[in-house]
C-alpha atoms as a PDB file:
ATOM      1  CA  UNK A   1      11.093   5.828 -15.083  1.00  0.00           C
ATOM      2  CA  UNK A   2       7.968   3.954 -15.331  1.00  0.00           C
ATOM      3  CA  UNK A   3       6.975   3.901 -11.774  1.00  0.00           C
ATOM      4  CA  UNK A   4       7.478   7.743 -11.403  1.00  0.00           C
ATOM      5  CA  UNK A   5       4.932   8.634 -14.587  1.00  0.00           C
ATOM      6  CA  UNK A   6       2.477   6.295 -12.357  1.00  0.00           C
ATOM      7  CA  UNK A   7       2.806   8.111  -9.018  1.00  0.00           C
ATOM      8  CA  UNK A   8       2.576  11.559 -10.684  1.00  0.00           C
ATOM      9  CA  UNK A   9      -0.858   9.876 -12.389  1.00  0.00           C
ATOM     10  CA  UNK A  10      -2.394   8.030  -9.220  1.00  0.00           C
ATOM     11  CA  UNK A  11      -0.782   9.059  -6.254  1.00  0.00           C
ATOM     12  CA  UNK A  12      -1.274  12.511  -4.593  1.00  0.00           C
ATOM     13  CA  UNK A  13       1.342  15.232  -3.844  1.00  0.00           C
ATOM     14  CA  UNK A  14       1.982  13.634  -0.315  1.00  0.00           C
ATOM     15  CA  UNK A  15       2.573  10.316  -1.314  1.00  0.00           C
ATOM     16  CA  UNK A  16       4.980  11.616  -4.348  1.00  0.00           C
ATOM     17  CA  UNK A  17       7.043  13.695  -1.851  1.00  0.00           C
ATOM     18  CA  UNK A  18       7.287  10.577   0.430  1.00  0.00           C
ATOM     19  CA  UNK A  19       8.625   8.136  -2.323  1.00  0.00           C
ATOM     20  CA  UNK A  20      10.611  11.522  -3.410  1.00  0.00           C
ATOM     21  CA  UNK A  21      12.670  11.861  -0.259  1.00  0.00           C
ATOM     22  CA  UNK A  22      14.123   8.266  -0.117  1.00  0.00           C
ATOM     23  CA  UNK A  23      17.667   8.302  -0.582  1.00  0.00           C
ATOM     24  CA  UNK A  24      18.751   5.094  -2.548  1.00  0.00           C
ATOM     25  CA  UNK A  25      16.175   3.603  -5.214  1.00  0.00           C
ATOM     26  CA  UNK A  26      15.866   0.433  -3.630  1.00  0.00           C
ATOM     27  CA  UNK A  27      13.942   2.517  -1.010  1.00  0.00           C
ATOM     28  CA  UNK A  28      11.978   4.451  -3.473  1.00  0.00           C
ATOM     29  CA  UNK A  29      11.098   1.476  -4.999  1.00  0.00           C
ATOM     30  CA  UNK A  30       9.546  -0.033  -2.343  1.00  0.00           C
ATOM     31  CA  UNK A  31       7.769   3.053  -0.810  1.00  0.00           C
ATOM     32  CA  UNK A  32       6.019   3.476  -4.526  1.00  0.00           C
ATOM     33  CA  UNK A  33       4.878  -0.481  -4.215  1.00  0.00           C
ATOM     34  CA  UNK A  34       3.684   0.433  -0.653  1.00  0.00           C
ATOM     35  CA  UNK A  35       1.450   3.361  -2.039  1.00  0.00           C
ATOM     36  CA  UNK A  36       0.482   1.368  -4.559  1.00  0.00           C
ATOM     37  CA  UNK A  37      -0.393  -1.411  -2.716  1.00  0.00           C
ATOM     38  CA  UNK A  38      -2.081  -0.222   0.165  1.00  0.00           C
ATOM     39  CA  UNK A  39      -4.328   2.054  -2.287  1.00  0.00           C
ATOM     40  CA  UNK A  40      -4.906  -1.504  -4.330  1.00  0.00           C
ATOM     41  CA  UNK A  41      -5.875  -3.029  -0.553  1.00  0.00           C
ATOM     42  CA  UNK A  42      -8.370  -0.082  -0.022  1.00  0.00           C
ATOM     43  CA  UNK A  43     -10.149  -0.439  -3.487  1.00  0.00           C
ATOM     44  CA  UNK A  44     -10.617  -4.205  -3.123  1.00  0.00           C
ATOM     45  CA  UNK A  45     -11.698  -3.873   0.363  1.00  0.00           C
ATOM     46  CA  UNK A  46     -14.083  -0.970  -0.941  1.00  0.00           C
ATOM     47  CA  UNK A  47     -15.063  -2.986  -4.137  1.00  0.00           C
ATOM     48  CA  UNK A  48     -14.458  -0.361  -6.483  1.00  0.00           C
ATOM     49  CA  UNK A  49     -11.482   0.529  -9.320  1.00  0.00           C
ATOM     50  CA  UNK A  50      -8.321   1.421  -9.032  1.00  0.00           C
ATOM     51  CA  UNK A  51      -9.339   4.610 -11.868  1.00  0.00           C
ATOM     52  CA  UNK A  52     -11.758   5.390  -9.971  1.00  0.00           C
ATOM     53  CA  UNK A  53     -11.181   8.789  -8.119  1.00  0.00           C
ATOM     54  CA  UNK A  54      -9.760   8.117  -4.666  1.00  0.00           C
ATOM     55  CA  UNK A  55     -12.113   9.429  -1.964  1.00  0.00           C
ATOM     56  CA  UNK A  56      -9.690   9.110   0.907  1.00  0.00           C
ATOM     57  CA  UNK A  57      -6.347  11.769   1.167  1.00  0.00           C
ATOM     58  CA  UNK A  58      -3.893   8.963   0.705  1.00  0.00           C
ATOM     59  CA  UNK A  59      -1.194   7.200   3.094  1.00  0.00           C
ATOM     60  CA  UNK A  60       1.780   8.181   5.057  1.00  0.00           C
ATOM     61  CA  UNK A  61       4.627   5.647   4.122  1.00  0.00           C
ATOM     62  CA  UNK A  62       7.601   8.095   5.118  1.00  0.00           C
ATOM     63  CA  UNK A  63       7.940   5.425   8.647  1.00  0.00           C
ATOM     64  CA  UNK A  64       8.119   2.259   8.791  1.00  0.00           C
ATOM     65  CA  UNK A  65       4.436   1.988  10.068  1.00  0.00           C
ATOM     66  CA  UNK A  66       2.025   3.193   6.763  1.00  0.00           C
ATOM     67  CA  UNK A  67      -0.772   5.647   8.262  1.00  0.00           C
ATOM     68  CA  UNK A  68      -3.621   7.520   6.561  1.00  0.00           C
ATOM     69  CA  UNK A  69      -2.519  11.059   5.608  1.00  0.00           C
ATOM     70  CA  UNK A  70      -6.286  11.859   7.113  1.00  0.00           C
ATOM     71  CA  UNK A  71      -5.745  10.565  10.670  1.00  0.00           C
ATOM     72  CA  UNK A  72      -9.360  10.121  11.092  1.00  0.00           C
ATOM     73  CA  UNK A  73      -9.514   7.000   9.196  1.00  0.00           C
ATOM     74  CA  UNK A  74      -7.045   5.377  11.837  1.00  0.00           C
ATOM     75  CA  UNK A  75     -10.250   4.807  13.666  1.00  0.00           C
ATOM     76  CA  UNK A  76     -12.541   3.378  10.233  1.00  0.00           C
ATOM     77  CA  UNK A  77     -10.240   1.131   8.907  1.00  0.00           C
ATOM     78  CA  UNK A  78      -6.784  -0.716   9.601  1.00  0.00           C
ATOM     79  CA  UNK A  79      -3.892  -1.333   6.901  1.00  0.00           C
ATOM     80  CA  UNK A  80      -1.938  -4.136   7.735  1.00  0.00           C
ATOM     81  CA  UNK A  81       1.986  -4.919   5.093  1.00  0.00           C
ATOM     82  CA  UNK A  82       3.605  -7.595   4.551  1.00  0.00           C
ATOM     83  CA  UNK A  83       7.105  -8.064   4.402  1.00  0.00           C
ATOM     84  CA  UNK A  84       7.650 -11.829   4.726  1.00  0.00           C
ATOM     85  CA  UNK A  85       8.747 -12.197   1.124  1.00  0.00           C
ATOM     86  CA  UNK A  86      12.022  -9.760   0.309  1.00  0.00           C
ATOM     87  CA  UNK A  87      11.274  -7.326  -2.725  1.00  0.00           C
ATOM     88  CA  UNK A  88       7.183  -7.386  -2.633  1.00  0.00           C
ATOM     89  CA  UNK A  89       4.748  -5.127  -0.890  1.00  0.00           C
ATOM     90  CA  UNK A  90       1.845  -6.838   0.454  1.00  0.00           C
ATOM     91  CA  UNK A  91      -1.205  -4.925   1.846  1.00  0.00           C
ATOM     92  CA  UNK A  92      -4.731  -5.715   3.373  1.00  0.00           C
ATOM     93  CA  UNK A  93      -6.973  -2.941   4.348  1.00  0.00           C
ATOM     94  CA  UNK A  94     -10.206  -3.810   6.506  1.00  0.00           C
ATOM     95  CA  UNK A  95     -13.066  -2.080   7.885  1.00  0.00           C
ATOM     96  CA  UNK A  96     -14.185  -2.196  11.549  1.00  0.00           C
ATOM     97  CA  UNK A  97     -10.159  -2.087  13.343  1.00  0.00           C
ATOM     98  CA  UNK A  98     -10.969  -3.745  16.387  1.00  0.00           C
ATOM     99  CA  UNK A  99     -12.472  -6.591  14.939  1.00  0.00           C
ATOM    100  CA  UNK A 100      -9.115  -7.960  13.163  1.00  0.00           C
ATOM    101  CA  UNK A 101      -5.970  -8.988  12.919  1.00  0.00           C
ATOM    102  CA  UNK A 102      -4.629 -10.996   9.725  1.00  0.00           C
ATOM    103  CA  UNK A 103      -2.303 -13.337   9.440  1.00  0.00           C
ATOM    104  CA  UNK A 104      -0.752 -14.299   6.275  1.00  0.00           C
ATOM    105  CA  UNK A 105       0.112 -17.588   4.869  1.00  0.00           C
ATOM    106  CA  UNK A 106       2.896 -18.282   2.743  1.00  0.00           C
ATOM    107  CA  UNK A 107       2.606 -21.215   0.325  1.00  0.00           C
ATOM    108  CA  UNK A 108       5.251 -22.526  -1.912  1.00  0.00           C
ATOM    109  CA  UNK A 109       4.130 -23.709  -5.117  1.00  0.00           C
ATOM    110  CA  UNK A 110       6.959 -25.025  -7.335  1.00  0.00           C
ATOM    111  CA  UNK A 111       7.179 -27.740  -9.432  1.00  0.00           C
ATOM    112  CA  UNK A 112       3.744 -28.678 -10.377  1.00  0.00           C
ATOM    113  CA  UNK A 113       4.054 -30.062 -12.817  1.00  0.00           C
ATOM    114  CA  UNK A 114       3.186 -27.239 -15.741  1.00  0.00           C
END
């Protein structure tokens, strides 16, 4: 499968054994798009690419609360997913914690005309 070759590429041992150990695939699934995801979230918020190497140890998505597998980054930065729209992972990832707290905006666009 597709999105196994990817996490054995990009994702570190930690992250594989989490998406691993979900029982059904519908839960593997989405704990792979929730690594990928909140690593996409903290490039963008870094301002760097996603080949580049990854200078943080990953994140915990074996709950249903993702953490940093490095704890100390609990107190650097907050990651903040999405589940508002059933089957996609959306993640933010911001420096400075205390000073936010997104919301996110859903916007239908259908029928536009194109």
């Amino acid at each position: 499968d597709d999105k196994h070759k990817i996490a054995e590429r990009f994702f570190n041992s930690e992250e594989v054994a989490s998406i691993n150990a979900k029982k059904t695939e519908s839960e593997k699934d989405l704990a792979f798009f929730r690594v990928w995801t909140l690593r996409e979230a903290y490039y963008k918020m870094e301002g760097t690419g996603i080949g580049l190497p990854f200078d943080i140890d990953g994140f915990d998505v074996s709950g249903v609360k993702a953490h940093f597998l490095c704890r100390e980054y609990d107190d650097k930065y907050a990651i903040f997913e999405f589940d508002e729209v059933p089957g996609y992972a959306t993640s933010i990832c911001v420096k400075n914690p205390s000073a936010c707290k997104p919301e996110l905006s859903l916007i239908e666009l259908a029928n536009i005309g194109y």
